[in-house]
N, C-alpha and C. Protein backbone atom coordinates (compact mmCIF):
# COMPACT_ATOMS: atom_id res chain seq x y z
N UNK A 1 0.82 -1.19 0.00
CA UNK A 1 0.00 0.00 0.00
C UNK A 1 0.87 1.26 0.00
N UNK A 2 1.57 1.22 0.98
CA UNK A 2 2.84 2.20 0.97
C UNK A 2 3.24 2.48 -0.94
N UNK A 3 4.12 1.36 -1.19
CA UNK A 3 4.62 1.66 -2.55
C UNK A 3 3.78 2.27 -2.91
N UNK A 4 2.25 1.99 -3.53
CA UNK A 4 1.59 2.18 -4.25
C UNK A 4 1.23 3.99 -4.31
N UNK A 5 1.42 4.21 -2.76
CA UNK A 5 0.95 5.71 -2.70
C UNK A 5 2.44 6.26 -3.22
N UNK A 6 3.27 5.95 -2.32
CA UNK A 6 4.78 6.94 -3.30
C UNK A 6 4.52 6.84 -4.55
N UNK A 7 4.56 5.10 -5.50
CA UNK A 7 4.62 5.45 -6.45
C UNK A 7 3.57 6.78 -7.45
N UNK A 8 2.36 6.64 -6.94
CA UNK A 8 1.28 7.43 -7.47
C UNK A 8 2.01 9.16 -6.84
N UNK A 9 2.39 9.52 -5.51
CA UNK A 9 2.72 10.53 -5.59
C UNK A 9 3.58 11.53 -6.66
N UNK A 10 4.65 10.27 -6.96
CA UNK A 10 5.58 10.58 -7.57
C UNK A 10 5.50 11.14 -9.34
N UNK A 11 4.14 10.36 -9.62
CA UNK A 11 3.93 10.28 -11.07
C UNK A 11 2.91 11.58 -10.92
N UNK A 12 2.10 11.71 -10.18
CA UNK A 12 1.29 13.22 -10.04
C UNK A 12 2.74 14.34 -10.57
N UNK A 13 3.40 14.47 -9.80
CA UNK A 13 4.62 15.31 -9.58
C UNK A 13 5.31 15.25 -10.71
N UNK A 14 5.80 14.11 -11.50
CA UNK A 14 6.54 14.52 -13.18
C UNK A 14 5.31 14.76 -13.69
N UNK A 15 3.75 14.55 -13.55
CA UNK A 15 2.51 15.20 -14.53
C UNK A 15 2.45 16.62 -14.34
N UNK A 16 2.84 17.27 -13.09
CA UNK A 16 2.69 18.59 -13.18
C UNK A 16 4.03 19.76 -13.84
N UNK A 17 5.37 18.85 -13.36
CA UNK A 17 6.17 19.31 -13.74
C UNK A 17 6.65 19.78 -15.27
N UNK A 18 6.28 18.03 -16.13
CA UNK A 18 5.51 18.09 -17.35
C UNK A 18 4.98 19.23 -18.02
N UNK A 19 3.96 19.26 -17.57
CA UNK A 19 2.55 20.56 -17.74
C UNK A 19 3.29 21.94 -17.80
N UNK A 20 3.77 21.79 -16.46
CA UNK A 20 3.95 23.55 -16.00
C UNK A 20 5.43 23.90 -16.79
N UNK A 21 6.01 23.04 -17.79
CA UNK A 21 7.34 23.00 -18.32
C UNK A 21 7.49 24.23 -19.55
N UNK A 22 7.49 25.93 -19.42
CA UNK A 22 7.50 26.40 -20.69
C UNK A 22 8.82 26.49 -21.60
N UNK A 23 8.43 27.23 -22.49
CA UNK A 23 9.55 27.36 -23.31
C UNK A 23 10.21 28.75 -23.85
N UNK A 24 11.48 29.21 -23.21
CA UNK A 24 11.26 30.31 -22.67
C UNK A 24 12.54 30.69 -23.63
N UNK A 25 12.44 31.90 -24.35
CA UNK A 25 13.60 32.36 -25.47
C UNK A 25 13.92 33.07 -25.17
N UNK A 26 14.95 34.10 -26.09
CA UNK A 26 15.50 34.64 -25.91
C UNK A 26 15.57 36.00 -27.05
N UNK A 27 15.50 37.61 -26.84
CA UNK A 27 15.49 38.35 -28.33
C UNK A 27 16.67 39.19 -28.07
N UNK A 28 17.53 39.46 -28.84
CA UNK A 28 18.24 40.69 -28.69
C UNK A 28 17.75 41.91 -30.11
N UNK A 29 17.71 42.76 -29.66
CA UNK A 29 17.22 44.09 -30.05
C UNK A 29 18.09 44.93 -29.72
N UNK A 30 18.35 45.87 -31.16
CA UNK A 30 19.28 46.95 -30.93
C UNK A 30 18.48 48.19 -31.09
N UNK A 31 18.32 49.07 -30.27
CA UNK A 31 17.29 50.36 -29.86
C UNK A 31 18.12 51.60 -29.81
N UNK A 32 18.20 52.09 -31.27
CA UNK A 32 18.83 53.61 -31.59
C UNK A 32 18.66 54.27 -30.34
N UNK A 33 17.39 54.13 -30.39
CA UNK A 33 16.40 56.00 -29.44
C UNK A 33 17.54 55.61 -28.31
N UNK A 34 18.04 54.54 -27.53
CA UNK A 34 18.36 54.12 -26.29
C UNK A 34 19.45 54.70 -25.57
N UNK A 35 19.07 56.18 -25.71
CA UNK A 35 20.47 57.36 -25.93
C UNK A 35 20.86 57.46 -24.04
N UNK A 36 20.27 57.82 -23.54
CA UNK A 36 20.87 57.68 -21.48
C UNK A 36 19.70 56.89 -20.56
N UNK A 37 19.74 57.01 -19.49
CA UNK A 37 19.55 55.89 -18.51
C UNK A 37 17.95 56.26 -18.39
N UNK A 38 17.53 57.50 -19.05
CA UNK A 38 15.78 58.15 -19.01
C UNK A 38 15.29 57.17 -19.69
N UNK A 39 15.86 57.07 -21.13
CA UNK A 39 15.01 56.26 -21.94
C UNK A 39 15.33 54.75 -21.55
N UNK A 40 16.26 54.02 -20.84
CA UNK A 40 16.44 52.82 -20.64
C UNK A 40 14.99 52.15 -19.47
N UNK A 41 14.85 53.30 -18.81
CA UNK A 41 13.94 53.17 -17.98
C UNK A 41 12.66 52.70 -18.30
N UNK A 42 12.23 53.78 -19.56
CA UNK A 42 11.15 53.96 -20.13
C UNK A 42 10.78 52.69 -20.65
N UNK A 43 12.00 52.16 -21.62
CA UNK A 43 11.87 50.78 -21.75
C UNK A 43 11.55 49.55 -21.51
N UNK A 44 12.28 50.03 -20.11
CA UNK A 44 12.24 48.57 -18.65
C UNK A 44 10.85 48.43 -18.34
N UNK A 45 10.36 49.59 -18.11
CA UNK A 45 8.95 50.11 -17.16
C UNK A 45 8.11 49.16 -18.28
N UNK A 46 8.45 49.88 -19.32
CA UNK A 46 7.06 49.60 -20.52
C UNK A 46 7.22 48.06 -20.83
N UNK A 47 8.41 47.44 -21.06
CA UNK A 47 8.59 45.93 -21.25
C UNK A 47 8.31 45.21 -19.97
N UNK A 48 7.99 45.68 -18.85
CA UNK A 48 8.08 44.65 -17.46
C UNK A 48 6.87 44.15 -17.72
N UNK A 49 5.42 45.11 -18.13
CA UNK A 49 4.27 44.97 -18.42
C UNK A 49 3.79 44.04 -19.33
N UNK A 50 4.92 43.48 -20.76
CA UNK A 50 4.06 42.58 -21.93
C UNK A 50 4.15 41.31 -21.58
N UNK A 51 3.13 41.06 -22.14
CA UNK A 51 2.88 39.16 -21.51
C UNK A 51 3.77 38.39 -21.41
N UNK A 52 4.40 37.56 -20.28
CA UNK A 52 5.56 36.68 -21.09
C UNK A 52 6.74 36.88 -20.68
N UNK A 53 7.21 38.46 -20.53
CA UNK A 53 8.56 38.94 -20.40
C UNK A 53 9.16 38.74 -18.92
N UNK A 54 10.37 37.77 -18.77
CA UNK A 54 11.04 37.27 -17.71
C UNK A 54 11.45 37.58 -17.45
N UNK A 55 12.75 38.26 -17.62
CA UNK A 55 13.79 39.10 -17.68
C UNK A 55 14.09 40.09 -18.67
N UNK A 56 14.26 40.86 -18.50
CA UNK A 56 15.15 42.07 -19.24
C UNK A 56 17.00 42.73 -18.86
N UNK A 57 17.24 42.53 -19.83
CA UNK A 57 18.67 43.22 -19.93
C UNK A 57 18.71 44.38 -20.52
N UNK A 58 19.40 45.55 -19.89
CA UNK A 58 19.80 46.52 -21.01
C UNK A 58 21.28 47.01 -20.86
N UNK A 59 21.66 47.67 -22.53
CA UNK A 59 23.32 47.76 -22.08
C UNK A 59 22.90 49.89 -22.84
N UNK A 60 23.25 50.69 -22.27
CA UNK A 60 22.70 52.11 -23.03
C UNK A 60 23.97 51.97 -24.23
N UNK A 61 25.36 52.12 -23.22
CA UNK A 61 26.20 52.19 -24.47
C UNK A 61 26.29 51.87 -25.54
N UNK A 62 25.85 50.53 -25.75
CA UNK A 62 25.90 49.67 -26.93
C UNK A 62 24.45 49.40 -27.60
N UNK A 63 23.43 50.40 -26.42
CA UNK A 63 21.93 50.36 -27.20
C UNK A 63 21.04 48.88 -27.63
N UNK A 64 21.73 48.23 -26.97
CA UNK A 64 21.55 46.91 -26.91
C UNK A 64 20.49 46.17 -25.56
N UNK A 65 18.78 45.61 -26.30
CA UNK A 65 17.90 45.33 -25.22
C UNK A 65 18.22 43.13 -25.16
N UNK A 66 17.85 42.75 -23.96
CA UNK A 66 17.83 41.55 -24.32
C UNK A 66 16.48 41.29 -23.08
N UNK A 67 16.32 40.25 -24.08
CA UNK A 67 14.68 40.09 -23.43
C UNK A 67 14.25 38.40 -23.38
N UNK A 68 13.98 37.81 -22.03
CA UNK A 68 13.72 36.62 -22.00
C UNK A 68 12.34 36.47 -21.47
N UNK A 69 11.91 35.84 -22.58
CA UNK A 69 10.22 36.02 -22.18
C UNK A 69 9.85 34.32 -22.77
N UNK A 70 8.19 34.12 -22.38
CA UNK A 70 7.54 32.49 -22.78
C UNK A 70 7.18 33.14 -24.18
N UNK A 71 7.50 32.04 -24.87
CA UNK A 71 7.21 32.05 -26.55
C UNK A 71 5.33 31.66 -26.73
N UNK A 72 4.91 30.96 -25.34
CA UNK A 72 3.61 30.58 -25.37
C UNK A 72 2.52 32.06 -25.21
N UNK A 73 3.48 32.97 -24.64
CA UNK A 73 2.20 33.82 -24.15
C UNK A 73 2.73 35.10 -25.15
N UNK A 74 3.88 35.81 -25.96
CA UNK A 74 4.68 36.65 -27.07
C UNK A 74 5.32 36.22 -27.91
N UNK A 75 5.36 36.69 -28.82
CA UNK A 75 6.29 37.01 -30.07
C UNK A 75 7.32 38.11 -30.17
N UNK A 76 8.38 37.76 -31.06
CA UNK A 76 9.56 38.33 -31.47
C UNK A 76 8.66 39.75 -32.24
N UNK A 77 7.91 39.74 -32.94
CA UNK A 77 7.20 40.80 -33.67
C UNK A 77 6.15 41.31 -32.80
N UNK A 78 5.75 41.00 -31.56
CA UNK A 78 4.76 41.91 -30.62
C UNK A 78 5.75 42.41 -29.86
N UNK A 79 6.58 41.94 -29.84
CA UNK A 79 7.91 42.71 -28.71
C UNK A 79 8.47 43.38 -29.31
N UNK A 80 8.48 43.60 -30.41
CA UNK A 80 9.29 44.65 -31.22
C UNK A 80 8.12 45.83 -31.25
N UNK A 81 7.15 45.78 -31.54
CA UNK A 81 5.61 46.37 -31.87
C UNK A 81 5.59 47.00 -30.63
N UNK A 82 6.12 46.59 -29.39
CA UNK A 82 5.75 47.20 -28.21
C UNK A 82 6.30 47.99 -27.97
N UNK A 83 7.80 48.80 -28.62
CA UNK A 83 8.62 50.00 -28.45
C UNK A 83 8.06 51.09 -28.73
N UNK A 84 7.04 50.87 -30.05
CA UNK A 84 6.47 52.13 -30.46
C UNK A 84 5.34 52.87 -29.35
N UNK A 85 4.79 52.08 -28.21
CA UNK A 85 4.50 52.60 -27.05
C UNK A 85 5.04 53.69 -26.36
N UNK A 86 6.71 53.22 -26.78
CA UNK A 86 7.70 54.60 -25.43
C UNK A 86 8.29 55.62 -26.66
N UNK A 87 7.44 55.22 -28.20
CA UNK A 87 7.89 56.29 -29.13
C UNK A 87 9.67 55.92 -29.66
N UNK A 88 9.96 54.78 -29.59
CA UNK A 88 10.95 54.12 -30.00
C UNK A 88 11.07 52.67 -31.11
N UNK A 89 12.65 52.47 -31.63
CA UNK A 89 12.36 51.61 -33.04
C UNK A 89 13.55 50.70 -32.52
N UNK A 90 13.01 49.28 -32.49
CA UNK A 90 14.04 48.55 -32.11
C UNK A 90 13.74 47.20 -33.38
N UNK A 91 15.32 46.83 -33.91
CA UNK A 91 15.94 46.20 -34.81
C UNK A 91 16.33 44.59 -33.98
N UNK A 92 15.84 43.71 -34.53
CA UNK A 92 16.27 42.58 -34.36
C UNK A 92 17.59 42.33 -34.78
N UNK A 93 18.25 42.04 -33.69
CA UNK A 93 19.58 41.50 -34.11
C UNK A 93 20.31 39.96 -34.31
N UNK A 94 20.78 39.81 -35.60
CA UNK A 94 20.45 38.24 -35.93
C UNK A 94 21.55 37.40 -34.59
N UNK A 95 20.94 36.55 -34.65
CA UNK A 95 21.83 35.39 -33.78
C UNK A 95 23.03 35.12 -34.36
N UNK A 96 24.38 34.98 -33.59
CA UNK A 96 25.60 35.09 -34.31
C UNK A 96 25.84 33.85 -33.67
N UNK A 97 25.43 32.84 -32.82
CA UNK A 97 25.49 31.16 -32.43
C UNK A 97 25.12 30.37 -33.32
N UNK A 98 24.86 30.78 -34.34
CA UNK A 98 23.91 29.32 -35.24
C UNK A 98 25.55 28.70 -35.12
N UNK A 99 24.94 27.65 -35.55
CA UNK A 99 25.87 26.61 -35.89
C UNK A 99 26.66 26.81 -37.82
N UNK A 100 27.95 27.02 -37.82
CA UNK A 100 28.35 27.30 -39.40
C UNK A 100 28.48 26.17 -40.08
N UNK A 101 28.57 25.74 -41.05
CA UNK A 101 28.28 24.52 -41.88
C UNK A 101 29.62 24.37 -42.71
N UNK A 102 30.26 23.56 -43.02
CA UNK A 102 31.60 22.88 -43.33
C UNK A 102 31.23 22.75 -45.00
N UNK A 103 31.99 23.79 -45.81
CA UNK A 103 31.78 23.59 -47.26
C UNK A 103 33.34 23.25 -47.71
């Protein structure tokens, strides 16, 4: 009887873990407007708010946003869409990890 309940506890517990498992990316965005620490703010404030968004990074110098949010609840193109809120234009910046291919 014992076993039977651990075992059943145990399998509840990888079913939820399972479930509750998202899938969580990653965008980098390069943001001209992203000129001193006013507008970095503006950014932060306005991105803490869109669905999804986990973390935020910002660098001013290099105008550079990075944004880790669930792919289930945003998009790469609503997160970009969402700058024009703080009156700003942010550029996807391509991934420089792909993997290079042997010709």
């Amino acid at each position: 009887m014992k076993t039977k309940l651990i075992l059943s506890v145990f399998a509840i517990f990888f079913a939820i873990n399972t479930v509750s498992a998202k899938e969580i990316k990653s965008l980098t965005l390069k943001v001209e407007d992203m000129m001193c620490e006013i507008h970095e703010a503006k950014i932060t404030n306005m991105l803490r708010f869109e669905k999804g968004v986990k973390e935020i990074k910002t660098d001013v110098p290099s105008r550079i946003v990075i944004i880790k949010y669930d792919a289930e609840k945003n998009t790469p193109e609503k997160l970009i869409k969402s700058f024009e809120k703080v009156k700003c234009t942010a550029v996807l910046v391509p991934d420089t990890t792909e993997k290079k291919t042997d010709k």
